[in-house]
PDB file of N, CA and C in Angstrom:
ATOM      1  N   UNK A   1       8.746  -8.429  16.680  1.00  0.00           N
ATOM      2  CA  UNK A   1       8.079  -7.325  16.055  1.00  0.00           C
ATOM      3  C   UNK A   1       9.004  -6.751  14.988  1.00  0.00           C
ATOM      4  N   UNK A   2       8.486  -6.541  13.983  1.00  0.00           N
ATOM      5  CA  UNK A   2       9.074  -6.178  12.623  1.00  0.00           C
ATOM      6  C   UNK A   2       8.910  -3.875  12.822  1.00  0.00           C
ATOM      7  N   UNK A   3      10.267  -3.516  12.998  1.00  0.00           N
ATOM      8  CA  UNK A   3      10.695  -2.181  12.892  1.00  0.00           C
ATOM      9  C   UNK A   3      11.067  -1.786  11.951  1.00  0.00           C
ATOM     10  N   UNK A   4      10.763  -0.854  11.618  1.00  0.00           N
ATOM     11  CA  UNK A   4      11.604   0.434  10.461  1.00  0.00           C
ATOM     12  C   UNK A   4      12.097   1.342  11.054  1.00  0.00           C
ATOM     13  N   UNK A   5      13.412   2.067  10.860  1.00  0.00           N
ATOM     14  CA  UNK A   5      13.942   3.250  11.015  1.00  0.00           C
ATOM     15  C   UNK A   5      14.078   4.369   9.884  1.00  0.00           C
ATOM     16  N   UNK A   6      12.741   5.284   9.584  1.00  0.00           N
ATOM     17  CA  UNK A   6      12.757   6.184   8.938  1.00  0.00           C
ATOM     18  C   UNK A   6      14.034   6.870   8.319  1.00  0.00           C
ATOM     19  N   UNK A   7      14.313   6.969   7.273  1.00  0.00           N
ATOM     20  CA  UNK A   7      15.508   7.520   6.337  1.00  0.00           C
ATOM     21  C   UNK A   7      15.842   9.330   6.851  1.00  0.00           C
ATOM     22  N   UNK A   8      17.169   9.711   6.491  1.00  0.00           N
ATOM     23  CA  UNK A   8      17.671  10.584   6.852  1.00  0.00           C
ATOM     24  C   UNK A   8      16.420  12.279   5.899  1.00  0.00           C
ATOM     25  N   UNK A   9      16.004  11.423   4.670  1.00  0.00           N
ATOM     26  CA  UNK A   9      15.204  12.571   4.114  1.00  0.00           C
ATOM     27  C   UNK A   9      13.992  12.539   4.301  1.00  0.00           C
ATOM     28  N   UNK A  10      13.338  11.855   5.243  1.00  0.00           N
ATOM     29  CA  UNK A  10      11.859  11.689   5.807  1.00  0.00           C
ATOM     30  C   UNK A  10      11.726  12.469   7.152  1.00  0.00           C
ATOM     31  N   UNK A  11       9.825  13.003   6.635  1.00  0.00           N
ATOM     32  CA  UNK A  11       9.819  13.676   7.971  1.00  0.00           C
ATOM     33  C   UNK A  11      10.167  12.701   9.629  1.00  0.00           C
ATOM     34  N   UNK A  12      10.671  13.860  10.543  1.00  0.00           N
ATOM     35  CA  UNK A  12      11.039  12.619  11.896  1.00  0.00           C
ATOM     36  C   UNK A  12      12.055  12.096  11.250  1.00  0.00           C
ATOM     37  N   UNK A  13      13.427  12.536  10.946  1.00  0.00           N
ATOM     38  CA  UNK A  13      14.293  11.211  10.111  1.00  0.00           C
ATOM     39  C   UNK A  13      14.993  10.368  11.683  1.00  0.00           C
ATOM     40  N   UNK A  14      15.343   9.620  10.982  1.00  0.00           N
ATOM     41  CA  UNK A  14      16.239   8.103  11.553  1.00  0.00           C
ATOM     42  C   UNK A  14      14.851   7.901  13.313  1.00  0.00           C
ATOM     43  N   UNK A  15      14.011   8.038  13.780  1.00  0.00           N
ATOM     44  CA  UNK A  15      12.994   7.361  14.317  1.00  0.00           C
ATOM     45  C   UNK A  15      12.682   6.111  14.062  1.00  0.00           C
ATOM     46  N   UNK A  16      12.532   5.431  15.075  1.00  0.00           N
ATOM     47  CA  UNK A  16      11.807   3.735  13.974  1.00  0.00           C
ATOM     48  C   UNK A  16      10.013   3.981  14.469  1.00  0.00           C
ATOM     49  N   UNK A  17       9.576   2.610  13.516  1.00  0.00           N
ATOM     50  CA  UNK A  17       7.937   3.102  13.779  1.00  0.00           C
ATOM     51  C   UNK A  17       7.988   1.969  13.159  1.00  0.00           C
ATOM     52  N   UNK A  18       6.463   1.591  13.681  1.00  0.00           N
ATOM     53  CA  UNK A  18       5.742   0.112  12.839  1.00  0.00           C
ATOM     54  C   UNK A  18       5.464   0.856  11.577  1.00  0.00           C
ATOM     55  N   UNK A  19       5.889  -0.490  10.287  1.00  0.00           N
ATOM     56  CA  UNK A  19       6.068  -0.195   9.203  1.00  0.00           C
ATOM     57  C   UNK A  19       3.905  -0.264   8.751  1.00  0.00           C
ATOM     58  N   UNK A  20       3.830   0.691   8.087  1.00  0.00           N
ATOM     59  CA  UNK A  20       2.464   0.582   6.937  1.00  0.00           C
ATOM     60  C   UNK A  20       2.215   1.927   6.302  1.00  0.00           C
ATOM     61  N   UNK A  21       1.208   2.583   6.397  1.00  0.00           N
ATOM     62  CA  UNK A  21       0.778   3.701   5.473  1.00  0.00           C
ATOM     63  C   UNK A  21      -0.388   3.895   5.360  1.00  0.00           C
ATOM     64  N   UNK A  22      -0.647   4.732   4.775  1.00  0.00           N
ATOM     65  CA  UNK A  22      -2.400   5.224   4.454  1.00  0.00           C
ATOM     66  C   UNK A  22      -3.025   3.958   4.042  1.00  0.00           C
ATOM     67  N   UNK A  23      -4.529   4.084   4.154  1.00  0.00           N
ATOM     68  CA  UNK A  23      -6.046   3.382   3.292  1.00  0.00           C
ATOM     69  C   UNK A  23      -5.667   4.394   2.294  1.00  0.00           C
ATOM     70  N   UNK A  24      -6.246   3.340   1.306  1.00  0.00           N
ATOM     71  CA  UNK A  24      -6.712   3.794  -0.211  1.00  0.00           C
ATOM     72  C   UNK A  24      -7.970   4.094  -0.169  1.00  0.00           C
ATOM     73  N   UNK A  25      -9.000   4.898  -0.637  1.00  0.00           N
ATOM     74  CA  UNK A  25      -9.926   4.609  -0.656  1.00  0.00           C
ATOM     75  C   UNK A  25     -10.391   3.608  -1.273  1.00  0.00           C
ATOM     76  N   UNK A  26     -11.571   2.632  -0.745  1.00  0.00           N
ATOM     77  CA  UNK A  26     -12.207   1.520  -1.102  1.00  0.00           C
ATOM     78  C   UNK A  26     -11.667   0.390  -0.861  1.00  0.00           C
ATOM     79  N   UNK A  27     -10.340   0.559   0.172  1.00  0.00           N
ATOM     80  CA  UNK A  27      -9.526  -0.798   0.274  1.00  0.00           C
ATOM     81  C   UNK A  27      -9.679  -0.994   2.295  1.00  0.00           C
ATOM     82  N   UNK A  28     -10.108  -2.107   2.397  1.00  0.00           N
ATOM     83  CA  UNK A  28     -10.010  -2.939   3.963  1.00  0.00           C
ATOM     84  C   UNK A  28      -8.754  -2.341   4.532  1.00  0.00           C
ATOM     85  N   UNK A  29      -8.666  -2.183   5.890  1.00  0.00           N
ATOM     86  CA  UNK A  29      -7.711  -2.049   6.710  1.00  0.00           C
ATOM     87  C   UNK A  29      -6.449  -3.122   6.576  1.00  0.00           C
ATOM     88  N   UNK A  30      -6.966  -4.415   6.225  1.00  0.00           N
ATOM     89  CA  UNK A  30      -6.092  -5.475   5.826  1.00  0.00           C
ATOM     90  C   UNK A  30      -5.294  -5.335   4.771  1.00  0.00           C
ATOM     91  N   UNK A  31      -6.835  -4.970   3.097  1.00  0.00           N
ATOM     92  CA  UNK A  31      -5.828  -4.601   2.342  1.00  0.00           C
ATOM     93  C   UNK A  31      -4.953  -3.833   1.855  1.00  0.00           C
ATOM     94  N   UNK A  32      -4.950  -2.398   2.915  1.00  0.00           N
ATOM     95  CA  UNK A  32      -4.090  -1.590   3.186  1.00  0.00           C
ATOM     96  C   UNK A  32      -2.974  -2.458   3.622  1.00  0.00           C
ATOM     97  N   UNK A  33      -2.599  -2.824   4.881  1.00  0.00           N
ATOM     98  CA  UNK A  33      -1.694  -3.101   5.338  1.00  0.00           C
ATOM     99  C   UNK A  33      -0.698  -4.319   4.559  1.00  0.00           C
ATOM    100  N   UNK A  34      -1.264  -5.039   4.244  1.00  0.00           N
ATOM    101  CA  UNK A  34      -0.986  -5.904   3.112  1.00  0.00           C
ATOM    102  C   UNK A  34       0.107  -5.070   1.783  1.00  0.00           C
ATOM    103  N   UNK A  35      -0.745  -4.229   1.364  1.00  0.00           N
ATOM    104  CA  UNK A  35      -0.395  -3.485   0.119  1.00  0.00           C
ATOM    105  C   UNK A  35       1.270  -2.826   0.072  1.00  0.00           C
ATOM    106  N   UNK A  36       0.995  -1.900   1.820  1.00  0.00           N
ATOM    107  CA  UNK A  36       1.497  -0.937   2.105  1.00  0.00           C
ATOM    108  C   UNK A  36       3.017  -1.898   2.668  1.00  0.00           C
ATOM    109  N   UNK A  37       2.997  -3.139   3.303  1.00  0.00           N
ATOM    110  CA  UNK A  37       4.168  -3.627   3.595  1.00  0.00           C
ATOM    111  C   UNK A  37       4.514  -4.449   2.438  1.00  0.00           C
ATOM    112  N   UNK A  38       3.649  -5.015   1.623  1.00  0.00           N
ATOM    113  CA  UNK A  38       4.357  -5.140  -0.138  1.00  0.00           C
ATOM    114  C   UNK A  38       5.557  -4.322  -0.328  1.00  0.00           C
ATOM    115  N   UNK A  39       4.615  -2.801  -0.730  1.00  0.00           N
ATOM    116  CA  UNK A  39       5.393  -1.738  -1.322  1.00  0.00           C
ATOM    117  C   UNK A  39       6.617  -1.695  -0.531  1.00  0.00           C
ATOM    118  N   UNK A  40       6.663  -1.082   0.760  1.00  0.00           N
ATOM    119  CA  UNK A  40       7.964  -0.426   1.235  1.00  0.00           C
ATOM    120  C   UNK A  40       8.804  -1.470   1.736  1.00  0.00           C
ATOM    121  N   UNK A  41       8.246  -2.759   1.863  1.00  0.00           N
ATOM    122  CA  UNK A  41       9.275  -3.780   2.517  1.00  0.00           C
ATOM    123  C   UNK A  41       9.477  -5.335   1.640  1.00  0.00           C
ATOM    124  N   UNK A  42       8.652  -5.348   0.574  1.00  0.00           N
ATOM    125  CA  UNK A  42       8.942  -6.419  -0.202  1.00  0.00           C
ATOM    126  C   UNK A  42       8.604  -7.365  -0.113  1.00  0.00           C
ATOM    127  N   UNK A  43       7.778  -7.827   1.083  1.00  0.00           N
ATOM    128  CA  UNK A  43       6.937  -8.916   2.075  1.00  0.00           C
ATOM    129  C   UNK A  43       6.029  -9.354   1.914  1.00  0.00           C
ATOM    130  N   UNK A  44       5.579 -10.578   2.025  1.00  0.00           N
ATOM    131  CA  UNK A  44       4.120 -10.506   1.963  1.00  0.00           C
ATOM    132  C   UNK A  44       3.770 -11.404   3.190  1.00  0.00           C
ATOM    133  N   UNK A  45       2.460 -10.504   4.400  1.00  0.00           N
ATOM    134  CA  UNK A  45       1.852 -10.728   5.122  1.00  0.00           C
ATOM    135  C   UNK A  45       0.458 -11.514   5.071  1.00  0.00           C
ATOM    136  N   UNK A  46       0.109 -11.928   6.125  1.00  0.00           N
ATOM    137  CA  UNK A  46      -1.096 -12.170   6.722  1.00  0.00           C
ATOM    138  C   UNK A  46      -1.574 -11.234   7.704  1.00  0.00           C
ATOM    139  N   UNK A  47      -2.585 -10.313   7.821  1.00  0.00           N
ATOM    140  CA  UNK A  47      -3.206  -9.754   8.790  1.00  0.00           C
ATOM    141  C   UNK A  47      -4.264 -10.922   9.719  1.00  0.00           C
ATOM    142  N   UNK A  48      -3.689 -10.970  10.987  1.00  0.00           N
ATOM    143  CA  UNK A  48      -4.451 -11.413  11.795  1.00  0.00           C
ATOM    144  C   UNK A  48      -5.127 -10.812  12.989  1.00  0.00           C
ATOM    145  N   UNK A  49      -5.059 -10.072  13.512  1.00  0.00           N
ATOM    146  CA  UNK A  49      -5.599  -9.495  14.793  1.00  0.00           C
ATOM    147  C   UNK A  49      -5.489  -7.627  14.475  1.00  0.00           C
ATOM    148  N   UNK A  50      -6.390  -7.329  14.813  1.00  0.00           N
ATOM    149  CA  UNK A  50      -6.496  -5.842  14.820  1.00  0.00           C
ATOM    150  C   UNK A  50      -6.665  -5.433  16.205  1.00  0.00           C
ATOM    151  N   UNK A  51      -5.972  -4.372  16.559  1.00  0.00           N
ATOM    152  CA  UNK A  51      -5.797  -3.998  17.688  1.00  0.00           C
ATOM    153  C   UNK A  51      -6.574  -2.210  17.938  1.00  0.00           C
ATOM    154  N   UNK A  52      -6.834  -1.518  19.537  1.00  0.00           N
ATOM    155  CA  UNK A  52      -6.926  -0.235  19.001  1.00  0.00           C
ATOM    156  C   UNK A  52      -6.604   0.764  18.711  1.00  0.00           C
ATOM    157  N   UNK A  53      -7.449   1.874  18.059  1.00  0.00           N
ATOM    158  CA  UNK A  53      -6.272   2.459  17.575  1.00  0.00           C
ATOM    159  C   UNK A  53      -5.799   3.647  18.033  1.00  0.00           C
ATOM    160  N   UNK A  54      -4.730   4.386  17.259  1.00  0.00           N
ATOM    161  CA  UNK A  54      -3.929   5.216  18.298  1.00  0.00           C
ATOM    162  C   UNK A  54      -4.160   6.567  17.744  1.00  0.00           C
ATOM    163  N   UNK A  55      -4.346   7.502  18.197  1.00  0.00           N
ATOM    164  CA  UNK A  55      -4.585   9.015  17.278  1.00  0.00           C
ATOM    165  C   UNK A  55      -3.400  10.099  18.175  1.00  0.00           C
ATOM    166  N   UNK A  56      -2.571  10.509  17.052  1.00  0.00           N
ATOM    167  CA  UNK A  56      -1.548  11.345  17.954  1.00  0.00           C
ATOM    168  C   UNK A  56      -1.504  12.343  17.392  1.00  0.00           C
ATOM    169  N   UNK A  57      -1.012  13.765  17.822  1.00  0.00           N
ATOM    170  CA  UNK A  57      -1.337  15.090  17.002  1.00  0.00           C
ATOM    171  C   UNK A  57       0.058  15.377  16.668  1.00  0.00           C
ATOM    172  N   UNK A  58       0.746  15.766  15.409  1.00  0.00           N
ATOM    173  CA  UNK A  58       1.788  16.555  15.561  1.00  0.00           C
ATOM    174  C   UNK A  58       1.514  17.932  14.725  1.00  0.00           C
ATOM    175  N   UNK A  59       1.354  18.578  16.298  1.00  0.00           N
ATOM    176  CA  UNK A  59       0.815  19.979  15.670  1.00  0.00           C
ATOM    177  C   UNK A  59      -0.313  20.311  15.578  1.00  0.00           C
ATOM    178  N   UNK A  60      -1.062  20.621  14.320  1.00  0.00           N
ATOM    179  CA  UNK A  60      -2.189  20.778  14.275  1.00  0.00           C
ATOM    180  C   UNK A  60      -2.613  19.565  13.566  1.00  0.00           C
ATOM    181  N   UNK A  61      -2.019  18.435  13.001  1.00  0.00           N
ATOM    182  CA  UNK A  61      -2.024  17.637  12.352  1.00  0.00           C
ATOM    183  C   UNK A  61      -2.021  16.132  12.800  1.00  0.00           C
ATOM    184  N   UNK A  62      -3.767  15.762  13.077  1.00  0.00           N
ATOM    185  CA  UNK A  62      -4.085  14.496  13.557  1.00  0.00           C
ATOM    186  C   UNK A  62      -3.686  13.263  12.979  1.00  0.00           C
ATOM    187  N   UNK A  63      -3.059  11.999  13.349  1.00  0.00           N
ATOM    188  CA  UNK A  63      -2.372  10.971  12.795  1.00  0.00           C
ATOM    189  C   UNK A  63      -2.762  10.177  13.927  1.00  0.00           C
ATOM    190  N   UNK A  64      -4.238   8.797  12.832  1.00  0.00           N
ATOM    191  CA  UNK A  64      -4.920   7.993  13.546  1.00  0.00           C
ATOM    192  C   UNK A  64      -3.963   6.590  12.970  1.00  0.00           C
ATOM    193  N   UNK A  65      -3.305   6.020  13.569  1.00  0.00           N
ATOM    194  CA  UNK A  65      -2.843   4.439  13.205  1.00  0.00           C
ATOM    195  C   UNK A  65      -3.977   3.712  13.647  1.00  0.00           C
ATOM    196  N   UNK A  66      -3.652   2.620  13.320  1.00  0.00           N
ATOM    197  CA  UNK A  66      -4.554   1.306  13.824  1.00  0.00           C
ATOM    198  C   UNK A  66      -3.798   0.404  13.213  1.00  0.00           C
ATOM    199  N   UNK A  67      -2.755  -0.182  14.357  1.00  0.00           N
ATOM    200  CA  UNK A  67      -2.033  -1.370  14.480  1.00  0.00           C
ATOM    201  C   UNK A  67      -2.929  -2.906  14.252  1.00  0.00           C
ATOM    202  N   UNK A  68      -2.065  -3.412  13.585  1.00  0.00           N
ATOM    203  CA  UNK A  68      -2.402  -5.134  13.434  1.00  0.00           C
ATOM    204  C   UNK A  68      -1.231  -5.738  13.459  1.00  0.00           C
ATOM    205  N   UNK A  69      -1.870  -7.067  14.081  1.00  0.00           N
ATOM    206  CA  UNK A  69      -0.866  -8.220  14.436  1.00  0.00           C
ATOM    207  C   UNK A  69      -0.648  -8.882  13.100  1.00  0.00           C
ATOM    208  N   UNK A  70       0.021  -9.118  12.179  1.00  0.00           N
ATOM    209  CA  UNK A  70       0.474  -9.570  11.496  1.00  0.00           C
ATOM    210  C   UNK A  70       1.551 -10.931  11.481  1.00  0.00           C
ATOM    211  N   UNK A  71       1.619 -11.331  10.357  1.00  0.00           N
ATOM    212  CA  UNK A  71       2.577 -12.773  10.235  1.00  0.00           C
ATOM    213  C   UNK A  71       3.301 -13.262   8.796  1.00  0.00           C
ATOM    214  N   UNK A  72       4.412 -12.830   9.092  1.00  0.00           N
ATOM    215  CA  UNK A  72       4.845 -12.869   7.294  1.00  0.00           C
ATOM    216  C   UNK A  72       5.028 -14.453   6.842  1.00  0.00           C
ATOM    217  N   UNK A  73       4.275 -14.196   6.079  1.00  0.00           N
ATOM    218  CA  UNK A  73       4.122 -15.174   5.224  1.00  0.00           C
ATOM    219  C   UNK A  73       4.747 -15.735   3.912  1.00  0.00           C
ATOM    220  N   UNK A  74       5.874 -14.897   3.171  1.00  0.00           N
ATOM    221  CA  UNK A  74       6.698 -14.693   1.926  1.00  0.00           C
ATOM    222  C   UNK A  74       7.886 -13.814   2.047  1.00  0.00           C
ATOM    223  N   UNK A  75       8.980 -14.101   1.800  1.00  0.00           N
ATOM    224  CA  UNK A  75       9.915 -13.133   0.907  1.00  0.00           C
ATOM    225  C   UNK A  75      11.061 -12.903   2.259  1.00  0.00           C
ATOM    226  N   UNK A  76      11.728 -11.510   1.672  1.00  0.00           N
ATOM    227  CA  UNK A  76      12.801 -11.019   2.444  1.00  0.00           C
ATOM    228  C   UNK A  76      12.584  -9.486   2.786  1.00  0.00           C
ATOM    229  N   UNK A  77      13.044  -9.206   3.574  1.00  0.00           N
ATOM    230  CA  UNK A  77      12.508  -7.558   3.837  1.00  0.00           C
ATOM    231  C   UNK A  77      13.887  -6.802   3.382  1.00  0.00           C
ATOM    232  N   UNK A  78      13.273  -5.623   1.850  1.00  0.00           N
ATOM    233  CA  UNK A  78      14.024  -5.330   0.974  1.00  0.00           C
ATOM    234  C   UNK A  78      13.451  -3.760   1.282  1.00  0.00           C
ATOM    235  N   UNK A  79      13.900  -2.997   1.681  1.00  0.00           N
ATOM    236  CA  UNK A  79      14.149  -1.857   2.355  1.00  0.00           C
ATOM    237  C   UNK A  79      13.674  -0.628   0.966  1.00  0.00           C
ATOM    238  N   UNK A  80      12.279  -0.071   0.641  1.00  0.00           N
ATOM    239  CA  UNK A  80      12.319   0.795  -0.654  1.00  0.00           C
ATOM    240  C   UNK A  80      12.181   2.111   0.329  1.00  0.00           C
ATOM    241  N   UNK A  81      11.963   2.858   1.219  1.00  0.00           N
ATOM    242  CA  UNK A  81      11.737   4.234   1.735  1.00  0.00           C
ATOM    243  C   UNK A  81      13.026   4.078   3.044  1.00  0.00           C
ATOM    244  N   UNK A  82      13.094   2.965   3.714  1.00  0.00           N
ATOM    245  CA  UNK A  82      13.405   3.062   5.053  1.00  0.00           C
ATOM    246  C   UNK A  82      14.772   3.077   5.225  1.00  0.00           C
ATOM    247  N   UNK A  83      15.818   3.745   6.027  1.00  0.00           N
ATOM    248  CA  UNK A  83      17.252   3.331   6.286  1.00  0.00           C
ATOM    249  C   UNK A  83      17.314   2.084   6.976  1.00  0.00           C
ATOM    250  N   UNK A  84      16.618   1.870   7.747  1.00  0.00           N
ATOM    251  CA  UNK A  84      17.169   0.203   8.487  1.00  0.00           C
ATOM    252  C   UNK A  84      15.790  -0.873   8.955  1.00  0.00           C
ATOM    253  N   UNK A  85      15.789  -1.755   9.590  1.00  0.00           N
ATOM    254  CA  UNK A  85      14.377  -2.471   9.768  1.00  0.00           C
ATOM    255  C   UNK A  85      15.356  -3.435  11.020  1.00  0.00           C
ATOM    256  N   UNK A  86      14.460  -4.132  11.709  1.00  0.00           N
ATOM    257  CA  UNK A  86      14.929  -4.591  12.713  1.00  0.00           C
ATOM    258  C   UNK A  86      13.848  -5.621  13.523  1.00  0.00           C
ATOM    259  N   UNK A  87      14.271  -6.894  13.847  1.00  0.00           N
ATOM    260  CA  UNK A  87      12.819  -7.913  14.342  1.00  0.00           C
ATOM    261  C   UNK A  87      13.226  -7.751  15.881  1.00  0.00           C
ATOM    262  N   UNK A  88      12.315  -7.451  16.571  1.00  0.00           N
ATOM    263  CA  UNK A  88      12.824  -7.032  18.146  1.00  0.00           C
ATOM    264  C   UNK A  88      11.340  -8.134  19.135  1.00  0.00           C
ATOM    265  N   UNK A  89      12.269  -8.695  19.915  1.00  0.00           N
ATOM    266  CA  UNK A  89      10.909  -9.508  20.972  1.00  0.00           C
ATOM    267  C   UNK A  89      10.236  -8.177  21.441  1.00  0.00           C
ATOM    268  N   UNK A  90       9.061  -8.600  22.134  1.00  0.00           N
ATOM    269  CA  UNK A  90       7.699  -7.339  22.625  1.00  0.00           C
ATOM    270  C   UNK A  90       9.094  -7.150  24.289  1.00  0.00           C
ATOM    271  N   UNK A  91       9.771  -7.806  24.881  1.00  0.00           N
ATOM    272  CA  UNK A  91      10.113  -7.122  25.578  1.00  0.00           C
ATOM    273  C   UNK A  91      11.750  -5.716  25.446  1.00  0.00           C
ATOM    274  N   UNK A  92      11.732  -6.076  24.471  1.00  0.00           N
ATOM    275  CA  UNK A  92      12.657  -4.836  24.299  1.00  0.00           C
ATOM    276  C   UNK A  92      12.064  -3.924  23.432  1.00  0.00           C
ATOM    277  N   UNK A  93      11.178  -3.272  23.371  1.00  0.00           N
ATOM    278  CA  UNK A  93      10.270  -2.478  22.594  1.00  0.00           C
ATOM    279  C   UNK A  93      10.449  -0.490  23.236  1.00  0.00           C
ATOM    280  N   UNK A  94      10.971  -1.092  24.516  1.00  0.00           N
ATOM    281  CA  UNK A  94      11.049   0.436  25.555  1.00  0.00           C
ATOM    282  C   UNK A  94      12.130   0.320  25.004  1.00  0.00           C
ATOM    283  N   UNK A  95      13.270   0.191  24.510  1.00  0.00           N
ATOM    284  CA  UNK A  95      14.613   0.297  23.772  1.00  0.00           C
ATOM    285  C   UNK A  95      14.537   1.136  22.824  1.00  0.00           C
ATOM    286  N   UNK A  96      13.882   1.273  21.868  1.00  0.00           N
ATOM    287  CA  UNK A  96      13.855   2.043  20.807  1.00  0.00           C
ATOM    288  C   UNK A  96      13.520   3.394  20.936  1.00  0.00           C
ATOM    289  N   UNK A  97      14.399   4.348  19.885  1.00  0.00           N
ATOM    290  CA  UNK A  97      13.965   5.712  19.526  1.00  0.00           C
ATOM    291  C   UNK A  97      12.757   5.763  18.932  1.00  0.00           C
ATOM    292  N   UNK A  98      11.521   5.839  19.399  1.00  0.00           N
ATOM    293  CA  UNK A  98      10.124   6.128  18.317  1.00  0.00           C
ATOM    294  C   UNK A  98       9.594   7.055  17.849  1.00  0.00           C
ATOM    295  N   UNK A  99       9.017   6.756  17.014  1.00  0.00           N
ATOM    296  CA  UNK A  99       8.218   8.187  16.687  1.00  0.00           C
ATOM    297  C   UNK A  99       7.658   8.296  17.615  1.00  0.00           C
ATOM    298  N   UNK A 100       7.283   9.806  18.053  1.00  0.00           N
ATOM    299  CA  UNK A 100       6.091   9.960  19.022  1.00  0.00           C
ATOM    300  C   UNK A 100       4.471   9.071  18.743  1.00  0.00           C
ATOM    301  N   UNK A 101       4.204   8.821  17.658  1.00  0.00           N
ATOM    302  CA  UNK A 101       2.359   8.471  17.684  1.00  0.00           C
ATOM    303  C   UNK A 101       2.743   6.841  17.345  1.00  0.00           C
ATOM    304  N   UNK A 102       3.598   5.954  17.614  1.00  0.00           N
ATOM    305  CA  UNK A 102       4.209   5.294  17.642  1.00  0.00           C
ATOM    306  C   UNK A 102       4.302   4.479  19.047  1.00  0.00           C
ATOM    307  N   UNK A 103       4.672   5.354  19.922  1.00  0.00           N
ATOM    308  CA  UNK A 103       4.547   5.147  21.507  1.00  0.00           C
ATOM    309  C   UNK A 103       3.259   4.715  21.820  1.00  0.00           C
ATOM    310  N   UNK A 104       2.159   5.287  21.498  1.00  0.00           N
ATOM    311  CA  UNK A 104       0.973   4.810  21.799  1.00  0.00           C
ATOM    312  C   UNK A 104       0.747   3.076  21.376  1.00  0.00           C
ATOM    313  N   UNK A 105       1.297   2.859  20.141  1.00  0.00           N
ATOM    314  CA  UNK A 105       1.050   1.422  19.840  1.00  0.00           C
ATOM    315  C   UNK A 105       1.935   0.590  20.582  1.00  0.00           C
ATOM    316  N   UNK A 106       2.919   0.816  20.981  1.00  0.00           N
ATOM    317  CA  UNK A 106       3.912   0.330  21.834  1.00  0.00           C
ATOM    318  C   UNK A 106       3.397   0.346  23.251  1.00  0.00           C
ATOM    319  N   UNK A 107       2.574   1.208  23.992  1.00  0.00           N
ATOM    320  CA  UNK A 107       1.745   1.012  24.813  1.00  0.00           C
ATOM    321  C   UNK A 107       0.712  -0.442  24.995  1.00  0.00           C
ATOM    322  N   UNK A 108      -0.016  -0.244  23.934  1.00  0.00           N
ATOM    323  CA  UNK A 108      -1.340  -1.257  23.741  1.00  0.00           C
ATOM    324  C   UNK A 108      -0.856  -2.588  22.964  1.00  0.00           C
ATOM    325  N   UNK A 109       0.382  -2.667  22.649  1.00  0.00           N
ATOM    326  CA  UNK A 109       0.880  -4.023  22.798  1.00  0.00           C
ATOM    327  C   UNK A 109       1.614  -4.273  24.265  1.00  0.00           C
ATOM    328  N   UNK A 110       2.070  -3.782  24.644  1.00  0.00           N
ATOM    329  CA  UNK A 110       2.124  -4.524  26.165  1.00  0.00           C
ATOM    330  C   UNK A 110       1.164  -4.470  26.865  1.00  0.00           C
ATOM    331  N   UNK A 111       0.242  -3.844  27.041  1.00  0.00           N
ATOM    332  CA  UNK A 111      -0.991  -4.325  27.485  1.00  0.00           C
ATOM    333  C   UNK A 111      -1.786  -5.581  26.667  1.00  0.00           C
ATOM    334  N   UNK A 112      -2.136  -5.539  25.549  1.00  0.00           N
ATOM    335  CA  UNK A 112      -2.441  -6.534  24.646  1.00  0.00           C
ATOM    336  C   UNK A 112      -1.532  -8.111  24.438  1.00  0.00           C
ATOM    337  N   UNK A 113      -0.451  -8.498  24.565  1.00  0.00           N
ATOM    338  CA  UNK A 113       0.146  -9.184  24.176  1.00  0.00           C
ATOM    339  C   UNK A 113       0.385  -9.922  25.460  1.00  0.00           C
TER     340      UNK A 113
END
């Protein structure tokens, strides 16, 4: 599994979290995710499996992910927002500092996988 550890000037700093980002409007969940690990990691994926999804509150402020199984397909992972990145097997996944809405996807891949 492909990790990011959020930068010292990001909200939640140094946390890791599965790397992606917002939908655009008018763009697939794919070609979000696609886009979004372009931009911040330099990569280029295949979306294969969509998984469900996770809605976590911080605060008053709802944050719905929806994890996909992915498979890189191109390049090197070139770090543009993140302090560190890290490829970890699904069983050391309880190891990591996470974001809180983060945990939830880390949940439903060990159930899933």
């Amino acid at each position: 599994m492909l990790v990011t550890q959020r930068s010292e000037t990001m909200p939640h700093p140094l946390k890791w979290e599965f790397p992606g980002g917002k939908i655009k409007e008018g763009e697939s969940v794919e070609e979000s995710i696609k886009r979004e690990i372009h931009e911040e990691l330099g990569i280029l994926i295949r979306a294969e499996r969509l998984l469900p999804s996770v809605t976590h509150h911080y605060g008053s402020l709802p944050v719905r992910l929806i994890p996909m199984i992915c498979k890189l397909m191109e390049g090197h992972v070139i770090l543009a927002e993140h302090k560190a990145f890290r490829w970890i097997p699904l069983d050391e996944l309880d190891e990591v500092d996470w974001l809180e809405a983060d945990k939830g996807v880390v949940r439903i891949l060990k159930e899933k996988l």
